[in-house]
N, C-alpha and C. Protein backbone atom coordinates (compact mmCIF):
# COMPACT_ATOMS: atom_id res chain seq x y z
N UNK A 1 0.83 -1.20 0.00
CA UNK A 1 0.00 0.00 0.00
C UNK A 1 0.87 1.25 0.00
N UNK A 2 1.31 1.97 -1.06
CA UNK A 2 2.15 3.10 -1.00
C UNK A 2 1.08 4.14 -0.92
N UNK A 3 1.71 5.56 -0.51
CA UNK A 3 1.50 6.44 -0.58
C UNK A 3 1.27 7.29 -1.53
N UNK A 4 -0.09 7.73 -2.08
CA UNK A 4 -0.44 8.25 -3.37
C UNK A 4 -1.43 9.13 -3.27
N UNK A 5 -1.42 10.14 -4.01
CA UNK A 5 -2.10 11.04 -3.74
C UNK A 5 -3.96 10.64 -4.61
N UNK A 6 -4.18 9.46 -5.18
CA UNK A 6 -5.02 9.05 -5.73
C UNK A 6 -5.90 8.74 -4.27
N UNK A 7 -6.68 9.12 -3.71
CA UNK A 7 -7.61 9.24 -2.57
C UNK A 7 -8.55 7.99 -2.79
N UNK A 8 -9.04 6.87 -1.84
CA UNK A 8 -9.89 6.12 -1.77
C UNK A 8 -11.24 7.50 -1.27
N UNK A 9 -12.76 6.41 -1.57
CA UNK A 9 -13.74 7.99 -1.38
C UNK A 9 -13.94 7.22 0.31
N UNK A 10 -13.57 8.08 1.10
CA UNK A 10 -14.17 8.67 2.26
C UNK A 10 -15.06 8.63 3.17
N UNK A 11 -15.31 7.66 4.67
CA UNK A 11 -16.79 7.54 4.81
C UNK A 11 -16.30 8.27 6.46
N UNK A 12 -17.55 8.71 7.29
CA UNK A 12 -17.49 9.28 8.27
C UNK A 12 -16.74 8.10 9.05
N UNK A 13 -15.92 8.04 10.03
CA UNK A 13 -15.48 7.04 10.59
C UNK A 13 -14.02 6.34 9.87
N UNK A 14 -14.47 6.31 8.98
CA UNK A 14 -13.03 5.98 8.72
C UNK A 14 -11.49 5.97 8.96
N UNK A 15 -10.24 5.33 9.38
CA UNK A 15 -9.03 5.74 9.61
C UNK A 15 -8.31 6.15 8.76
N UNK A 16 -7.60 7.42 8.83
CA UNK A 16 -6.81 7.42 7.50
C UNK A 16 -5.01 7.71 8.77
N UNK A 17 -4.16 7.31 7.63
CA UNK A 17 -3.16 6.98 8.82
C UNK A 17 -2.09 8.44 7.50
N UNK A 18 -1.59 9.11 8.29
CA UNK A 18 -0.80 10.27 7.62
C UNK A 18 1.15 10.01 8.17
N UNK A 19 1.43 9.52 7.42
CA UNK A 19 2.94 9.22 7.54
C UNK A 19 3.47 10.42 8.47
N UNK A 20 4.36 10.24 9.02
CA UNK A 20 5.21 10.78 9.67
C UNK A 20 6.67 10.98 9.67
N UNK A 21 7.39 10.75 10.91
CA UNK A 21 8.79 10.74 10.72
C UNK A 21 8.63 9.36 10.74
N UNK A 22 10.13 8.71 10.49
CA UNK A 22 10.27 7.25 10.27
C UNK A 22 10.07 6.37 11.39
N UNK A 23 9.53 7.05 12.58
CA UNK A 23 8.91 5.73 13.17
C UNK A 23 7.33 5.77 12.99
N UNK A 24 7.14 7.11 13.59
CA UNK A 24 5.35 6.87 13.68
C UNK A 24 4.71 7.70 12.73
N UNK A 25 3.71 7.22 12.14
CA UNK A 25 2.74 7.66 11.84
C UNK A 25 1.71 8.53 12.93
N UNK A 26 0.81 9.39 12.20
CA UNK A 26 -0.38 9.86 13.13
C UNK A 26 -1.56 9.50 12.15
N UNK A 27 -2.20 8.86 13.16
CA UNK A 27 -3.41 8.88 12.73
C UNK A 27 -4.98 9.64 13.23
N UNK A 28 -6.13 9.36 12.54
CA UNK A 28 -7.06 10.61 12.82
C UNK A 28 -8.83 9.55 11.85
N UNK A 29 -9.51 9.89 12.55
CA UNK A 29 -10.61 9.68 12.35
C UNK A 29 -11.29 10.46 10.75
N UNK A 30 -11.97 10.36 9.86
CA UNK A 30 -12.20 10.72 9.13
C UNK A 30 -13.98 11.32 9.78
N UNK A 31 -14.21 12.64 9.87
CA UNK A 31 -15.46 12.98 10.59
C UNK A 31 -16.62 13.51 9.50
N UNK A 32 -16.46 13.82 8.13
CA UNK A 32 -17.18 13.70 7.45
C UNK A 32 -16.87 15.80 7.02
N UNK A 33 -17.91 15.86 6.35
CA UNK A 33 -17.48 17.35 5.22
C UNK A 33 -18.37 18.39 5.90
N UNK A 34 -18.08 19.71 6.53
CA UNK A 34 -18.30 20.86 6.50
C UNK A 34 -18.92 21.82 5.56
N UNK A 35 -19.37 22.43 5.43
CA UNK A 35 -19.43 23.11 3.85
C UNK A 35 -18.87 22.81 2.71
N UNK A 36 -18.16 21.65 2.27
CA UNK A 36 -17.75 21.17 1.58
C UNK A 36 -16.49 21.13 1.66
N UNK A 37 -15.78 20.91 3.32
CA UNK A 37 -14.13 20.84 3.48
C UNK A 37 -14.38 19.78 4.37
N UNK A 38 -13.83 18.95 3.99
CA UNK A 38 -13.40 17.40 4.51
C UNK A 38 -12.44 17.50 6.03
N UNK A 39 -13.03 17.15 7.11
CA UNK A 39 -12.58 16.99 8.43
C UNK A 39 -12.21 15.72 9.17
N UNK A 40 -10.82 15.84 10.08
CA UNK A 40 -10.40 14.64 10.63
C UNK A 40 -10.39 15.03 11.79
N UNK A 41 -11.07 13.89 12.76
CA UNK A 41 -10.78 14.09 14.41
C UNK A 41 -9.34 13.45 14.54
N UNK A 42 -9.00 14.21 15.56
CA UNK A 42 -7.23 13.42 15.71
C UNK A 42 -6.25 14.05 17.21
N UNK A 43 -5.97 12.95 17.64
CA UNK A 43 -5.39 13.46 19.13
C UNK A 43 -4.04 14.16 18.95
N UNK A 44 -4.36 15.39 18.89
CA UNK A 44 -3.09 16.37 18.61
C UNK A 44 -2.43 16.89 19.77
N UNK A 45 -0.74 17.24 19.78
CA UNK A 45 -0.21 18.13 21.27
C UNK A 45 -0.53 19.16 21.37
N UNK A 46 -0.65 20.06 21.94
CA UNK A 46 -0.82 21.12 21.55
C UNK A 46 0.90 22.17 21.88
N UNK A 47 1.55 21.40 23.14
CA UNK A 47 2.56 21.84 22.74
C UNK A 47 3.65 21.77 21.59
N UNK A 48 4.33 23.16 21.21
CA UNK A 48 5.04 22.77 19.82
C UNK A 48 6.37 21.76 19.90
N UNK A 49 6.97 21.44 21.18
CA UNK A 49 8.02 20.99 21.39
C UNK A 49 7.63 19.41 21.46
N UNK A 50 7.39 18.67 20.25
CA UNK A 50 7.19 17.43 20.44
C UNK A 50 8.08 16.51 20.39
N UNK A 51 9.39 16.84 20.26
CA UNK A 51 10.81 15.93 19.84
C UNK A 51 10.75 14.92 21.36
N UNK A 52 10.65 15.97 22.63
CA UNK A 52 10.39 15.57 23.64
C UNK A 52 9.30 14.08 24.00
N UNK A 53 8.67 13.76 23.40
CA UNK A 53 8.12 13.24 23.58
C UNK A 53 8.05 11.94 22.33
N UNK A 54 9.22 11.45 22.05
CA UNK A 54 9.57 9.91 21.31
C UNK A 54 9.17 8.80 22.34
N UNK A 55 10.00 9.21 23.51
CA UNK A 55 9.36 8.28 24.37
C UNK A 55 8.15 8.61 25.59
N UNK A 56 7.71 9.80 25.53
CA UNK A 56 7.15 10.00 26.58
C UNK A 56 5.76 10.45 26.78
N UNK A 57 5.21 11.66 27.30
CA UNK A 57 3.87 11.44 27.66
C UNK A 57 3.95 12.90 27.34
N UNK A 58 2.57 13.22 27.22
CA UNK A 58 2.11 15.14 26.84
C UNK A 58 0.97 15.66 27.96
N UNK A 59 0.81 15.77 28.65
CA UNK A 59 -0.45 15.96 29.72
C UNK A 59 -1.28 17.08 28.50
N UNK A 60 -0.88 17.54 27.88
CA UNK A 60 -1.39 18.71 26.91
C UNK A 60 -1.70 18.07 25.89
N UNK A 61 -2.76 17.18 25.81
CA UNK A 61 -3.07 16.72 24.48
C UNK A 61 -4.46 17.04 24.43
N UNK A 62 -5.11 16.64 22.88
CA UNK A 62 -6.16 17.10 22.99
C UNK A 62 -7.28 16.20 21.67
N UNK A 63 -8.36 16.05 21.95
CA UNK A 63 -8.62 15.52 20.37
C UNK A 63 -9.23 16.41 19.57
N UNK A 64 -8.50 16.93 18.39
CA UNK A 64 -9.27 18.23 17.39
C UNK A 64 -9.99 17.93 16.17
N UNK A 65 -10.71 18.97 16.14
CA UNK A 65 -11.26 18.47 14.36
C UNK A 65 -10.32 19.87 13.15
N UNK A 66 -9.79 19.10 12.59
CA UNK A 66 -8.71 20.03 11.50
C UNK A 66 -8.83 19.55 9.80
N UNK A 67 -9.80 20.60 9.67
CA UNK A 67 -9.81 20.51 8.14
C UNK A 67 -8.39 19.30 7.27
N UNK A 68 -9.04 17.92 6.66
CA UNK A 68 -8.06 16.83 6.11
C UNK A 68 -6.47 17.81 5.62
N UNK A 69 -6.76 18.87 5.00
CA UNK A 69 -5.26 19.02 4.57
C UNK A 69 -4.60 19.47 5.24
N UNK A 70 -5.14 20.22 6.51
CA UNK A 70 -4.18 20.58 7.38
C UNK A 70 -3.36 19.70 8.13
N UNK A 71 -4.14 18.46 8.72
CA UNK A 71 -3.61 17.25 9.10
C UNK A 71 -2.44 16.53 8.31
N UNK A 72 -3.03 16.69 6.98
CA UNK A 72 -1.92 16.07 5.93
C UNK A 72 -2.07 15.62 4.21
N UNK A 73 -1.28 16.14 3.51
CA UNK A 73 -1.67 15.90 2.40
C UNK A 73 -1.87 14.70 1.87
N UNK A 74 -1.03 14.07 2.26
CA UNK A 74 -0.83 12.31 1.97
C UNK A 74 -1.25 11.33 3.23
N UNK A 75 -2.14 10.37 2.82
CA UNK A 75 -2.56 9.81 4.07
C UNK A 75 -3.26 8.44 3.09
N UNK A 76 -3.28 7.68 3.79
CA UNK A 76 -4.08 6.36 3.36
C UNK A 76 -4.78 5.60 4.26
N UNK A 77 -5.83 5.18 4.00
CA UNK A 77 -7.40 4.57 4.01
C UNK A 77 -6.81 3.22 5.18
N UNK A 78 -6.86 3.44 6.87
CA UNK A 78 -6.58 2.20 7.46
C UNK A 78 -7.16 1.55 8.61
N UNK A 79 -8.57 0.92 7.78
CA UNK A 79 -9.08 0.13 8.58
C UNK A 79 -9.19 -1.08 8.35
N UNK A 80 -7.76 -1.51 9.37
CA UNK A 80 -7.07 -2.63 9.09
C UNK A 80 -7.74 -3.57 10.38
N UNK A 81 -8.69 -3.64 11.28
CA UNK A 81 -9.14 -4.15 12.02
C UNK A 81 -10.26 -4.67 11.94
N UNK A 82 -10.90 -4.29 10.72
CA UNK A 82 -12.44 -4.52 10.19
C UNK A 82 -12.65 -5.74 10.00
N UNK A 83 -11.75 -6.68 9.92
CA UNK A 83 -12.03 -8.47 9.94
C UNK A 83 -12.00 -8.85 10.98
N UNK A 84 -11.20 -8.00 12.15
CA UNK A 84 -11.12 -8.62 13.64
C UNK A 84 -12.51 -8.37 14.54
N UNK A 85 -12.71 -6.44 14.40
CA UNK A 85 -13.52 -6.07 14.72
C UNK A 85 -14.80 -4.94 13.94
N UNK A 86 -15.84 -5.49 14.27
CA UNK A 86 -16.93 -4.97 13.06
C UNK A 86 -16.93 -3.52 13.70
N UNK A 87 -16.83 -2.88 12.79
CA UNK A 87 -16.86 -0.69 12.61
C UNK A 87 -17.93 -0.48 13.72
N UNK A 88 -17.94 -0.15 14.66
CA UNK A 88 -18.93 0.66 14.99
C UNK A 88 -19.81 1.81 13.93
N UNK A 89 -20.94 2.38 14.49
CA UNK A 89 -22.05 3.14 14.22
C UNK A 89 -21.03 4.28 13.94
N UNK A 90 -20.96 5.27 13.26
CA UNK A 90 -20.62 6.80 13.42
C UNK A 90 -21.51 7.27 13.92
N UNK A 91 -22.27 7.71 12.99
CA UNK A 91 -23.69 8.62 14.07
C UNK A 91 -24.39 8.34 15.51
N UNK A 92 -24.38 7.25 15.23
CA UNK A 92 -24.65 6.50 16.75
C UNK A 92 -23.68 6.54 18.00
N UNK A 93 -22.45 5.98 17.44
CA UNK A 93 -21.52 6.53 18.49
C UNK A 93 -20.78 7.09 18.39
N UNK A 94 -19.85 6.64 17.44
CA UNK A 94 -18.05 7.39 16.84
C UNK A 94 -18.58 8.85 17.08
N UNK A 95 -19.26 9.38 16.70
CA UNK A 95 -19.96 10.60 16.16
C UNK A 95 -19.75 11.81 17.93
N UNK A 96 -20.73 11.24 18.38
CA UNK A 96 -20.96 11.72 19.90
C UNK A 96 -19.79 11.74 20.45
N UNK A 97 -18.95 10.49 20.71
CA UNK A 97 -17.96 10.40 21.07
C UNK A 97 -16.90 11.25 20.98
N UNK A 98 -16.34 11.61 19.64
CA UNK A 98 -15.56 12.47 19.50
C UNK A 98 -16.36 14.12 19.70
N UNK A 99 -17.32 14.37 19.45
CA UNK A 99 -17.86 15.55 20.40
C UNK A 99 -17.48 15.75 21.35
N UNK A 100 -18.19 14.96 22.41
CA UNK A 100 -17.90 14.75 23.85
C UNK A 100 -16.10 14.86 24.41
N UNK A 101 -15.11 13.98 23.59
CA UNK A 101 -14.23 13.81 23.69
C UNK A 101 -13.27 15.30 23.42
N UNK A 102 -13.72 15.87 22.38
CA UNK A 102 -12.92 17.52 22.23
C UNK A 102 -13.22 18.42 23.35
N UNK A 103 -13.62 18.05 24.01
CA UNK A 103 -13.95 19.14 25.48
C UNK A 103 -13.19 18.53 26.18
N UNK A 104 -12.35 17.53 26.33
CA UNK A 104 -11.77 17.24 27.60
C UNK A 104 -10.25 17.10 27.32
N UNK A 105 -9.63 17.60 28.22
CA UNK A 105 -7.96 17.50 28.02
C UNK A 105 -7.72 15.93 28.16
N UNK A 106 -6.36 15.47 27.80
CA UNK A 106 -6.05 13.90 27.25
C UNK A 106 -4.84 13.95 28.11
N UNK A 107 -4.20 13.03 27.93
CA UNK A 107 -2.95 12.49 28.24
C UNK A 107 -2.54 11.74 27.03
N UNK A 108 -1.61 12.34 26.65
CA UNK A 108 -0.89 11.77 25.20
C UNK A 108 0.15 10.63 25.70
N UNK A 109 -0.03 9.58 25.56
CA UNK A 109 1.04 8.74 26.32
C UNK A 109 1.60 7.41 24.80
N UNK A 110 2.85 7.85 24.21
CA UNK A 110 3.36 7.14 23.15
C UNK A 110 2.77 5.67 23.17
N UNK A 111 3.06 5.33 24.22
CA UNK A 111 2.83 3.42 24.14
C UNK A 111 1.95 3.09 24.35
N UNK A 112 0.52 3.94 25.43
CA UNK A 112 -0.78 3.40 25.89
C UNK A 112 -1.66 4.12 25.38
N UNK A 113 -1.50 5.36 24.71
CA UNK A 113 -2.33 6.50 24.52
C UNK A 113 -2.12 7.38 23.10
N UNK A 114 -1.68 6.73 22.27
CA UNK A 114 -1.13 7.59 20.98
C UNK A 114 -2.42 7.78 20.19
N UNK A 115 -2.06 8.60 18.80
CA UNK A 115 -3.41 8.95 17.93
C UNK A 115 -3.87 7.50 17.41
N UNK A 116 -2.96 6.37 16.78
CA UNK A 116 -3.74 5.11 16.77
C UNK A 116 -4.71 4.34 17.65
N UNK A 117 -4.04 4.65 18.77
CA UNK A 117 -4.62 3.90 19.51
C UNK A 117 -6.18 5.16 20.00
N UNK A 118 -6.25 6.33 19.42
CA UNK A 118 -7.50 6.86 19.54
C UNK A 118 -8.53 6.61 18.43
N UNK A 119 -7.79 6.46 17.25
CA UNK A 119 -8.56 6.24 16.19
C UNK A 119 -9.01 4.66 16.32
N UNK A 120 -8.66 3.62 16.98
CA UNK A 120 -8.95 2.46 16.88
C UNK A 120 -10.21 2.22 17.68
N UNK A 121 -10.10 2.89 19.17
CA UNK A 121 -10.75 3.16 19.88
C UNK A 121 -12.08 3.41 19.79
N UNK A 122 -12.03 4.44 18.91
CA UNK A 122 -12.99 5.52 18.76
C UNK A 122 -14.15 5.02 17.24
N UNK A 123 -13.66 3.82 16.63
CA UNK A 123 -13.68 3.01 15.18
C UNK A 123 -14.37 1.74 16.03
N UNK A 124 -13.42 0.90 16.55
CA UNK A 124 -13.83 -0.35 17.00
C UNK A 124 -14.33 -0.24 18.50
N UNK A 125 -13.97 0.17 19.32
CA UNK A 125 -14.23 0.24 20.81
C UNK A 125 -12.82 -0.61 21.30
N UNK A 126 -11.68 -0.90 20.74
CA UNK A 126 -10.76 -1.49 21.37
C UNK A 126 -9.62 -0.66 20.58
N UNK A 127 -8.73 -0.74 21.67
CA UNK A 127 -7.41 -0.04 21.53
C UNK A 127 -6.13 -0.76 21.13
N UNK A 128 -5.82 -0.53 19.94
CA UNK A 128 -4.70 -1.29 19.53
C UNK A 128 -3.73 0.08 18.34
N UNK A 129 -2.41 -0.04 18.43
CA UNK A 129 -1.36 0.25 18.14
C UNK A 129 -0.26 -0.36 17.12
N UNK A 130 -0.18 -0.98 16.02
CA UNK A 130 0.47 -2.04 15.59
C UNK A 130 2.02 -1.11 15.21
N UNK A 131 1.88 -0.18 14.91
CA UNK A 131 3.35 0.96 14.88
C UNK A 131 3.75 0.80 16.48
N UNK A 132 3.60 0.80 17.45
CA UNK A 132 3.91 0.62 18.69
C UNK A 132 4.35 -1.06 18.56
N UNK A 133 3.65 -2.12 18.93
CA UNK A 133 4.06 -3.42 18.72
C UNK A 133 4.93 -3.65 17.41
N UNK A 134 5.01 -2.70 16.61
CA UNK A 134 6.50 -2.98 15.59
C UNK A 134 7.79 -2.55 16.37
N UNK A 135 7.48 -1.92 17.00
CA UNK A 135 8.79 -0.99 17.84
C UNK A 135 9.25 -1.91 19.18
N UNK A 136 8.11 -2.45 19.69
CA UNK A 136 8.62 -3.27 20.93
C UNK A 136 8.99 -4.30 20.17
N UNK A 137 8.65 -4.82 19.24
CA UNK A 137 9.14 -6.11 18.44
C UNK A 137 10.73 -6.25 18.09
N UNK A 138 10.94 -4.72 18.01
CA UNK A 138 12.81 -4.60 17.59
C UNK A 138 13.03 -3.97 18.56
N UNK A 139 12.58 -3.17 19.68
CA UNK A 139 13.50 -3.06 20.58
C UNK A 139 13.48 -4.38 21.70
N UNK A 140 12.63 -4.56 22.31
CA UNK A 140 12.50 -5.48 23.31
C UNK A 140 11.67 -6.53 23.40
N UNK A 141 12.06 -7.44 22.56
CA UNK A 141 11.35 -8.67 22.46
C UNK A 141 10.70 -9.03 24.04
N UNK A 142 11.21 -9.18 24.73
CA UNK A 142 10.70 -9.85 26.46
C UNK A 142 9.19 -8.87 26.55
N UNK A 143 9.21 -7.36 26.50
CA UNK A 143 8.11 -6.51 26.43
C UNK A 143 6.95 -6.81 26.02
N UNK A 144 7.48 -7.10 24.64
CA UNK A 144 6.32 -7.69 23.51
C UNK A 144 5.45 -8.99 23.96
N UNK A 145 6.21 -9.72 24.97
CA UNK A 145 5.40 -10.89 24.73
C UNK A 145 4.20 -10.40 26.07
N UNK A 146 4.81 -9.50 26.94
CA UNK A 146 4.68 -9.05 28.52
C UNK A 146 2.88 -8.34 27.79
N UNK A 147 3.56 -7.15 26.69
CA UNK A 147 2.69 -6.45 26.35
C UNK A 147 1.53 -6.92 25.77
N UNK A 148 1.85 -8.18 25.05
CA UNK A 148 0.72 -9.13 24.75
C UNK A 148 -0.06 -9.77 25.26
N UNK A 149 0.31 -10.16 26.67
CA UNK A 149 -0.18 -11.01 27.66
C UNK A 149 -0.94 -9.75 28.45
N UNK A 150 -0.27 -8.45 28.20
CA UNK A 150 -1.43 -7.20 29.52
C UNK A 150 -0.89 -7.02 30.41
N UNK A 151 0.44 -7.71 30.69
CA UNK A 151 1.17 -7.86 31.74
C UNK A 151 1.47 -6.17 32.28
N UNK A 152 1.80 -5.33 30.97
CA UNK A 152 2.37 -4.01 31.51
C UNK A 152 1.56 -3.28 31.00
């Protein structure tokens, strides 16, 4: 699946995952069109100093809705959980949810709390990370199996 600016069409709910630096991606909810400008919910820092935080936590996070290109020009279509777990409702829930959810400050936490693991959340009702479990996979195998089991 490369990166192309040829766009799959778009449904409310949807994940679209926007490349990053070479470890993580960010990802963001697809929330549906405005006056005719396409919007993504997405757990953003709000502080600008994010280098700080490769390994660590943001008490200043937040979940926003930001017009798709501001988020990112290039992004691709990833709802890669849809055989494990069936999509939730948008309107029904995804929908409310992220309402409800932009009023409240977050805790941005890389390994338990990142934008995947909000968009998965917020899509399926379960929280999963697979850019995170690639990373414990090459740094610390013993983790991975710990992290699999729930152990940590």
């Amino acid at each position: 699946m490369g990166l192309c600016n040829s766009h799959p069409k778009l449904y409310p709910g949807d994940i679209l995952e926007f490349p990053g630096n070479s470890y993580f991606s960010h990802f963001g909810i697809y929330y549906g069109e405005r006056d005719g400008v396409p919007y993504v919910a997405h757990l953003t820092i709000r502080d600008s100093d994010t280098k700080l935080l490769l390994f660590g936590r943001a008490i200043n996070a937040a979940v926003k809705l930001d017009p798709l290109d501001v988020v990112g020009k290039k992004y691709k279509l990833r709802n890669y959980l849809d055989d494990k777990h069936p999509p939730r409702d948008f309107y029904v829930l995804i929908k409310p949810e992220i309402d409800e959810i932009m009023t409240k400050p977050i805790t941005f936490d890389i390994l338990f709390n990142n934008s995947e693991h909000q968009a998965t959340m917020l899509r399926y009702g379960v929280k999963k990370s697979e850019q995170i479990e690639k990373v414990y996979s090459k740094i610390v195998p013993t983790w991975k199996d710990l992290f699999e089991k729930k152990k940590i």
